[in-house]
N, C-alpha and C. Protein backbone atom coordinates (compact mmCIF):
# COMPACT_ATOMS: atom_id res chain seq x y z
N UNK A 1 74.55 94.99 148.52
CA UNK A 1 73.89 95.90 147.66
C UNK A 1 73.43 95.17 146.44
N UNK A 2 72.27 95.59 146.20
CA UNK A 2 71.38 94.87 144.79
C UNK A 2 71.52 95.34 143.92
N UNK A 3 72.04 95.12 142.48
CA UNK A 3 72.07 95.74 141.47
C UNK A 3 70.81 96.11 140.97
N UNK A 4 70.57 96.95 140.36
CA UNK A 4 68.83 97.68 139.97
C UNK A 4 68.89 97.42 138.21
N UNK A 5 68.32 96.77 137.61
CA UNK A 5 68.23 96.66 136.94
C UNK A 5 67.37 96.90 135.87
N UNK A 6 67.56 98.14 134.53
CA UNK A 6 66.91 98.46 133.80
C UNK A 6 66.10 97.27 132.59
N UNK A 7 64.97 98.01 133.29
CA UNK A 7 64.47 97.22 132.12
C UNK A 7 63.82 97.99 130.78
N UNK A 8 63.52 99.33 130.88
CA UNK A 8 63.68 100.31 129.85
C UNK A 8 64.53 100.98 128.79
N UNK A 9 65.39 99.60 129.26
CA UNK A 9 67.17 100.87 128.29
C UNK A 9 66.97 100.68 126.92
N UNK A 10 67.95 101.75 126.65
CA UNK A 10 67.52 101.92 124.94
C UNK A 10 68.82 101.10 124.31
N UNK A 11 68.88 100.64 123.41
CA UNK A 11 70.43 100.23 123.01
C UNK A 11 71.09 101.30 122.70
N UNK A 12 72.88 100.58 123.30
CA UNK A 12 73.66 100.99 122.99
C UNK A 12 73.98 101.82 121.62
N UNK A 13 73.88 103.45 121.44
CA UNK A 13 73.98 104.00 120.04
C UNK A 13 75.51 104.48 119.61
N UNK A 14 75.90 103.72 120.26
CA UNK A 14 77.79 104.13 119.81
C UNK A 14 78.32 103.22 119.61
N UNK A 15 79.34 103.57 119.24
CA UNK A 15 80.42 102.42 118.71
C UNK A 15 81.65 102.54 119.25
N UNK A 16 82.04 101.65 119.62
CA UNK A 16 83.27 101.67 120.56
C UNK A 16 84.96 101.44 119.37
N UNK A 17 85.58 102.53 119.35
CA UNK A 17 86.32 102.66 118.34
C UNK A 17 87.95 102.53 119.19
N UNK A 18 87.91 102.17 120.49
CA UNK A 18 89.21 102.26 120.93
C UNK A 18 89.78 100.75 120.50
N UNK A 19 88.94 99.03 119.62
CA UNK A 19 89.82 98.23 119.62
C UNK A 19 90.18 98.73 118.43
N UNK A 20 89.33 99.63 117.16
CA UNK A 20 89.63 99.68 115.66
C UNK A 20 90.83 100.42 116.15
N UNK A 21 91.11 101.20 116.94
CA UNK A 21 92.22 102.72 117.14
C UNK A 21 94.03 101.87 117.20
N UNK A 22 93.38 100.61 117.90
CA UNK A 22 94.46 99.96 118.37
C UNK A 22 94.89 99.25 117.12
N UNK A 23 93.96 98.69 116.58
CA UNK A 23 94.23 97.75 115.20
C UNK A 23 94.74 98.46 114.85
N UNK A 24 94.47 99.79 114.10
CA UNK A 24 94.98 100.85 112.72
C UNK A 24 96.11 100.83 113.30
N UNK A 25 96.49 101.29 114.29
CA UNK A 25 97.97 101.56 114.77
C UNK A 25 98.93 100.68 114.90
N UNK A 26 98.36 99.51 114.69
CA UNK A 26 99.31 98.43 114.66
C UNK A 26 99.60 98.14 113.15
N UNK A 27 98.79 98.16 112.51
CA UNK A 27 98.57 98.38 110.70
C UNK A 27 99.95 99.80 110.77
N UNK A 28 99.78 100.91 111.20
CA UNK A 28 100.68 101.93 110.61
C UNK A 28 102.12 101.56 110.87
N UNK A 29 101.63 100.64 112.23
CA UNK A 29 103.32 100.28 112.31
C UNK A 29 103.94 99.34 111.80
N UNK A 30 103.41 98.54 110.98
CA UNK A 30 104.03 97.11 110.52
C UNK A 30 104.42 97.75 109.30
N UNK A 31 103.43 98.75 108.14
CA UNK A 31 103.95 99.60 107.29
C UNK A 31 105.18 100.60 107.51
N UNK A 32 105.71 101.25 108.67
CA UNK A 32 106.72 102.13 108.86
C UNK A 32 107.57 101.08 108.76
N UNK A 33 107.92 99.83 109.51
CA UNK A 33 108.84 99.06 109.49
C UNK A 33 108.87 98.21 107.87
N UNK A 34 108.05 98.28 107.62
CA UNK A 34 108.19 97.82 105.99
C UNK A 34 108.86 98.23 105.30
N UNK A 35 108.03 99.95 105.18
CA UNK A 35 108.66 100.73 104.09
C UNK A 35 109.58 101.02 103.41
N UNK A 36 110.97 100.86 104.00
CA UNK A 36 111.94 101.08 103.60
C UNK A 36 112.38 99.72 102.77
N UNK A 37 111.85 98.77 103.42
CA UNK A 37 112.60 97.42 102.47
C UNK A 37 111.98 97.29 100.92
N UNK A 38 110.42 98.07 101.42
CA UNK A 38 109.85 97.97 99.79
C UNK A 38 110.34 98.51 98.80
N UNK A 39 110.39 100.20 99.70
CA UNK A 39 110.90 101.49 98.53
C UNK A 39 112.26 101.18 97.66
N UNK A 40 113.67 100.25 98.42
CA UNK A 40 114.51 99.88 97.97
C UNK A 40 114.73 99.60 96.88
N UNK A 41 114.70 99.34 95.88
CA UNK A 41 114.63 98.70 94.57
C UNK A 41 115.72 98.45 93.23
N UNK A 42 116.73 99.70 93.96
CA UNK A 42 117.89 99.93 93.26
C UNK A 42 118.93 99.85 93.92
N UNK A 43 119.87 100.41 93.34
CA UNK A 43 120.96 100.44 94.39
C UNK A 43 121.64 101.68 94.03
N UNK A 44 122.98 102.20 95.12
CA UNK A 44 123.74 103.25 95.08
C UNK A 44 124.38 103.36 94.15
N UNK A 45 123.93 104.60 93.10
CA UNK A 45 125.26 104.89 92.28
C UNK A 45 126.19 106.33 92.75
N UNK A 46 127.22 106.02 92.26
CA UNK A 46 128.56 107.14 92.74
C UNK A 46 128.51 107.58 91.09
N UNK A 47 127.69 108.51 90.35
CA UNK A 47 127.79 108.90 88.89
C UNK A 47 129.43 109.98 88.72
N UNK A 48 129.21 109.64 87.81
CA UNK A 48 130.85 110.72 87.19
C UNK A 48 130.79 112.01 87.01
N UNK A 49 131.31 112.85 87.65
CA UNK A 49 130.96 114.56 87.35
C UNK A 49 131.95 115.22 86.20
N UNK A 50 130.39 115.84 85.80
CA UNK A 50 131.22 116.40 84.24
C UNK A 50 130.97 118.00 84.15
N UNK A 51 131.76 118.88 83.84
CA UNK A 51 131.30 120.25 84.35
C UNK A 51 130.00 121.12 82.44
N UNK A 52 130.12 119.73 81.69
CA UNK A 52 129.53 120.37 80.64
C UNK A 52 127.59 119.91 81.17
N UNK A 53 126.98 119.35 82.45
CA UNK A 53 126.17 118.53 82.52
C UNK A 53 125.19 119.54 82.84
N UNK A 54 124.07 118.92 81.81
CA UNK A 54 122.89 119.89 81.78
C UNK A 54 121.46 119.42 82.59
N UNK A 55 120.51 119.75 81.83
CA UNK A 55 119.23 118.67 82.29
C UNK A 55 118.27 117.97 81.08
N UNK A 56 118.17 117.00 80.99
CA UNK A 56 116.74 116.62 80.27
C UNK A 56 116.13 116.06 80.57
N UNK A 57 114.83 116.46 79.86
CA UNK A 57 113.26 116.29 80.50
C UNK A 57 113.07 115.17 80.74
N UNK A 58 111.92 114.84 81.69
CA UNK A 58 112.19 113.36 82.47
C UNK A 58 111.78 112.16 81.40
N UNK A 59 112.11 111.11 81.83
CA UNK A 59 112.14 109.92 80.44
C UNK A 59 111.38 109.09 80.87
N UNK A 60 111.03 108.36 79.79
CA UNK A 60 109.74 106.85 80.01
C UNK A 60 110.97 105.93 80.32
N UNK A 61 112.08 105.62 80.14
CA UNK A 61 113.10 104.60 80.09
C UNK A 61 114.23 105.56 80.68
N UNK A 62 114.51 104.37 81.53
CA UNK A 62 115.77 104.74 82.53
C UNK A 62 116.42 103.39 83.06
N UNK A 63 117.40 103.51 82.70
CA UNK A 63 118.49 102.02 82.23
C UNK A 63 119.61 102.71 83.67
N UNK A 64 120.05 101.36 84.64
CA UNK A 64 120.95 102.16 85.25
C UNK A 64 121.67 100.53 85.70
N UNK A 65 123.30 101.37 85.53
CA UNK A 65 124.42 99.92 85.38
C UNK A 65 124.58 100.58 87.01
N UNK A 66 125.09 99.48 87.80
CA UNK A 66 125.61 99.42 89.10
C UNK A 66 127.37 98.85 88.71
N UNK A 67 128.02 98.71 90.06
CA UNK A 67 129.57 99.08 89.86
C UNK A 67 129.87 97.64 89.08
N UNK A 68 128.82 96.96 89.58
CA UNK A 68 129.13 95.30 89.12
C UNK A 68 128.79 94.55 88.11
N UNK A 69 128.20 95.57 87.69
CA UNK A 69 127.26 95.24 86.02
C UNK A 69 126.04 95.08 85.97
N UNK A 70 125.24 94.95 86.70
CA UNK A 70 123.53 94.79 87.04
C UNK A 70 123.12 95.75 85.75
N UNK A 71 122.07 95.26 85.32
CA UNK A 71 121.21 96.12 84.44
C UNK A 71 119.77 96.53 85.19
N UNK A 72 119.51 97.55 85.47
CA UNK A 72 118.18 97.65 85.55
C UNK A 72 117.39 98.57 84.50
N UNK A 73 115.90 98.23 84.17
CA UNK A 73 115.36 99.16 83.34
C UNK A 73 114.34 99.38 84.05
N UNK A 74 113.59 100.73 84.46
CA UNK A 74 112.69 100.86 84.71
C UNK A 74 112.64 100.59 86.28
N UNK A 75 114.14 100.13 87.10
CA UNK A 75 113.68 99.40 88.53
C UNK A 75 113.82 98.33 88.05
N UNK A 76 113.57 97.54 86.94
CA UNK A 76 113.64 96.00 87.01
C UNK A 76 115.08 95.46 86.80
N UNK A 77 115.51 94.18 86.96
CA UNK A 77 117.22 94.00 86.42
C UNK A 77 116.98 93.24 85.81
N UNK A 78 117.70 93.13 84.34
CA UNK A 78 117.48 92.12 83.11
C UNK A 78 118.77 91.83 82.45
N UNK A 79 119.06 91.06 82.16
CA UNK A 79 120.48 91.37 81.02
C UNK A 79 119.91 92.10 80.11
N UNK A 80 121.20 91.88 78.99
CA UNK A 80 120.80 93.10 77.64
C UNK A 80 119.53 92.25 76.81
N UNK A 81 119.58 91.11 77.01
CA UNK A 81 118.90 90.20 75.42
C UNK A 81 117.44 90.53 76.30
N UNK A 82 117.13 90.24 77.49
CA UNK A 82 115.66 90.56 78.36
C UNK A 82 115.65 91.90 78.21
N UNK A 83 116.42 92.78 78.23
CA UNK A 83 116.52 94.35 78.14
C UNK A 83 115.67 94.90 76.71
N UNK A 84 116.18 94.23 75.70
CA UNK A 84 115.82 94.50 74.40
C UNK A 84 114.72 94.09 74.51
N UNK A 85 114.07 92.72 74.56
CA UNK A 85 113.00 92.33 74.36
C UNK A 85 111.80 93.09 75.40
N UNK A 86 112.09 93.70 76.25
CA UNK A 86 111.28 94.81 77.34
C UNK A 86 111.14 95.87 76.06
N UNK A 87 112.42 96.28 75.73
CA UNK A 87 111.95 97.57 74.92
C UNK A 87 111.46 97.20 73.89
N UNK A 88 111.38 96.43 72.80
CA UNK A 88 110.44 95.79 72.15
C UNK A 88 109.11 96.11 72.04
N UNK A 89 108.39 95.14 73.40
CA UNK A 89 106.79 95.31 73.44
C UNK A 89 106.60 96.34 74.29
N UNK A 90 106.95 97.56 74.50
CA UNK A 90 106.66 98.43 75.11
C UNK A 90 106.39 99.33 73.90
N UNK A 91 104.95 99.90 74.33
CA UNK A 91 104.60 100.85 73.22
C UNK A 91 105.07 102.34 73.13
N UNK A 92 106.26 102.32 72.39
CA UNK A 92 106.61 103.74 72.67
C UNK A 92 107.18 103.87 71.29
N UNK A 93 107.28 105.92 71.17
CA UNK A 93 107.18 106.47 70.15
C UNK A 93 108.80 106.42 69.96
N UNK A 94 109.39 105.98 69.02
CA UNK A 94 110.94 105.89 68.76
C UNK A 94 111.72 106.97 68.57
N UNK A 95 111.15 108.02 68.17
CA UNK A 95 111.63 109.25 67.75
C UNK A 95 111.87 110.32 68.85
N UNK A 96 110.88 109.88 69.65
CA UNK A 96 110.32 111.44 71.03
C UNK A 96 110.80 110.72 71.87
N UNK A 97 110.88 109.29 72.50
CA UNK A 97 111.27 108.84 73.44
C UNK A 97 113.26 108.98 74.10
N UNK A 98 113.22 109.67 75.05
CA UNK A 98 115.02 109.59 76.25
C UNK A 98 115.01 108.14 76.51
N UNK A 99 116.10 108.25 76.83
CA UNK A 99 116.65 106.98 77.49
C UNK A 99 117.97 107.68 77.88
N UNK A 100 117.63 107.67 79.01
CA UNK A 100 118.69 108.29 80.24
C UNK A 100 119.61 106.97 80.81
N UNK A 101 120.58 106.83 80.48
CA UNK A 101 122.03 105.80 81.51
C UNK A 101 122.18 106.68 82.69
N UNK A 102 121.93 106.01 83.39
CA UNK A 102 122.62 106.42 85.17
C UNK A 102 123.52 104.72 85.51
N UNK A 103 124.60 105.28 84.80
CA UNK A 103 126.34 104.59 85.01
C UNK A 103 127.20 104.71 86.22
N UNK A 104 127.23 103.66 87.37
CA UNK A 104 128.28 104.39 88.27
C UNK A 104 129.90 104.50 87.75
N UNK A 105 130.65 105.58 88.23
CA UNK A 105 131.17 106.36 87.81
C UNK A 105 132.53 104.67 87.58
N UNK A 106 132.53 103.54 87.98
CA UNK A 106 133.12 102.63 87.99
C UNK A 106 133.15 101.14 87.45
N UNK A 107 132.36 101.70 86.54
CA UNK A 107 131.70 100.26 85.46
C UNK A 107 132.94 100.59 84.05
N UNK A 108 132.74 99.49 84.12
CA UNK A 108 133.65 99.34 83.06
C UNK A 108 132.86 99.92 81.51
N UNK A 109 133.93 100.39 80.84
CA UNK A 109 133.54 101.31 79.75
C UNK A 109 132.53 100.40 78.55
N UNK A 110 133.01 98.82 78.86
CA UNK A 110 132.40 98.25 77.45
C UNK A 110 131.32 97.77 77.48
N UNK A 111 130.90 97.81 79.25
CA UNK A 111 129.21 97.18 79.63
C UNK A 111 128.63 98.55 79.03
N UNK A 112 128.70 100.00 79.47
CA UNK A 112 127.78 101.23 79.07
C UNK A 112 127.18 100.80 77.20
N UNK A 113 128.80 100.74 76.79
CA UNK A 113 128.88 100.62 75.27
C UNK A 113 127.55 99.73 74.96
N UNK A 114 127.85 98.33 75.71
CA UNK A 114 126.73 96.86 75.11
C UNK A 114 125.35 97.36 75.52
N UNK A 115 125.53 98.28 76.99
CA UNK A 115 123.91 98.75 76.96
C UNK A 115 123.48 99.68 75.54
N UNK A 116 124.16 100.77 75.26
CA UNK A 116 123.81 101.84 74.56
C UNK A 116 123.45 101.11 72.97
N UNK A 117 124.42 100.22 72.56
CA UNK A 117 124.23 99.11 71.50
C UNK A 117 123.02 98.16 71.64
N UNK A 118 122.42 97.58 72.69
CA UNK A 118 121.22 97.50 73.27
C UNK A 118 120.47 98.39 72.77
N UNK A 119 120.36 99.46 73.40
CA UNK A 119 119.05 100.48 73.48
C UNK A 119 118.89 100.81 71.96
N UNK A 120 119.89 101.37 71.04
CA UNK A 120 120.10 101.64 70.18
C UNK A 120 119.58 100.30 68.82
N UNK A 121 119.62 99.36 69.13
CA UNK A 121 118.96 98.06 68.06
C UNK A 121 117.87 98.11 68.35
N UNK A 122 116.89 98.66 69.27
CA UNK A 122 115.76 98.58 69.46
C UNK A 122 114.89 99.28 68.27
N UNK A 123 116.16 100.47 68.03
CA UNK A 123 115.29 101.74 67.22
C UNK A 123 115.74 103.56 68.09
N UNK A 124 115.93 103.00 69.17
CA UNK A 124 115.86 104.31 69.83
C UNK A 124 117.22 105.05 69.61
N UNK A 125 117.31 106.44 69.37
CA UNK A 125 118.36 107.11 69.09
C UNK A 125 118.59 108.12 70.31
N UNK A 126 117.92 108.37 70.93
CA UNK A 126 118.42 109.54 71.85
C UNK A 126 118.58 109.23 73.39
N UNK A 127 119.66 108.95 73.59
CA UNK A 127 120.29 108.38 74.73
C UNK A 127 121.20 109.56 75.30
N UNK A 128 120.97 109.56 76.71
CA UNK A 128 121.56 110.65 77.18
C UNK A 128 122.43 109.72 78.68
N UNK A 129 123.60 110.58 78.78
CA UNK A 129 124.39 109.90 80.42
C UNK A 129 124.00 110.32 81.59
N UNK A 130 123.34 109.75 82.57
CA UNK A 130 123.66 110.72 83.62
C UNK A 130 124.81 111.63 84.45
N UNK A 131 125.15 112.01 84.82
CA UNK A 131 126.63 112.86 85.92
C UNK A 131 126.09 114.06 86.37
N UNK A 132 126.65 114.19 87.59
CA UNK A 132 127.13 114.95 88.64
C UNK A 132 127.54 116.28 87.90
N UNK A 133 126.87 117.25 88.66
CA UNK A 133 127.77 118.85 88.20
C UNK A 133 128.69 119.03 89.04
N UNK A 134 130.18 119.39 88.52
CA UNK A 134 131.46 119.35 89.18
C UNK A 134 130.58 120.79 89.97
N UNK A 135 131.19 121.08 91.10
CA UNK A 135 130.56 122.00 92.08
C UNK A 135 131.97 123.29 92.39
């Protein structure tokens, strides 16, 4: 049998989207398996429950000690002297600005202290703890 061959054809007006379909999906999956290692950034705290614990409004600065002493501000980990100098050149209003501690419930009492003495030389006065509502 002879193949018949057009010699009138019009070009091809489509686009063949099943290799892009395959790509993207290989793209969504290298991101699902990512995701979780990115989102990570902190670590587990076990906070202290206090039955007087209220709420305040969410903060530009959020300082959080882990069981072992880690400082993080913001997600980042710094000691106190990098800690200060962050709050420093950060343009913020001294008066209106929180600064929320999220302390696990197992840090020793005199790291919170050196943070809050930290936060507090910067200028900033209103520092609040995080905890747990006893249930």
């Amino acid at each position: 049998m002879k193949g018949k061959l057009i010699e009138d054809s019009e070009p091809i007006a489509e686009i063949n989207i099943i290799p892009f379909v395959d790509i993207i999906l290989v793209i969504l999956i290298i991101f699902m398996v990512t995701a979780p290692f990115i989102i990570k950034t902190g670590f587990s705290l076990d906070l202290p429950q206090a039955s007087s614990s209220g709420t305040v409004e969410q903060s530009k600065i959020n300082v959080t000690i882990s069981e072992d002493g880690r400082v993080l501000l913001n997600g980042e980990m710094f000691d106190l002297e990098e800690m200060k100098e962050q709050l420093k050149t950060k343009n913020i209003k001294v008066e209106e600005t929180h600064v929320i501690i999220s302390a696990d419930k197992n840090v020793i009492h005199g790291k919170v202290i050196a943070v809050i003495n930290a936060i507090k030389s910067v200028g900033l006065r209103k520092v609040a703890i995080a905890t747990k509502k006893i249930q």
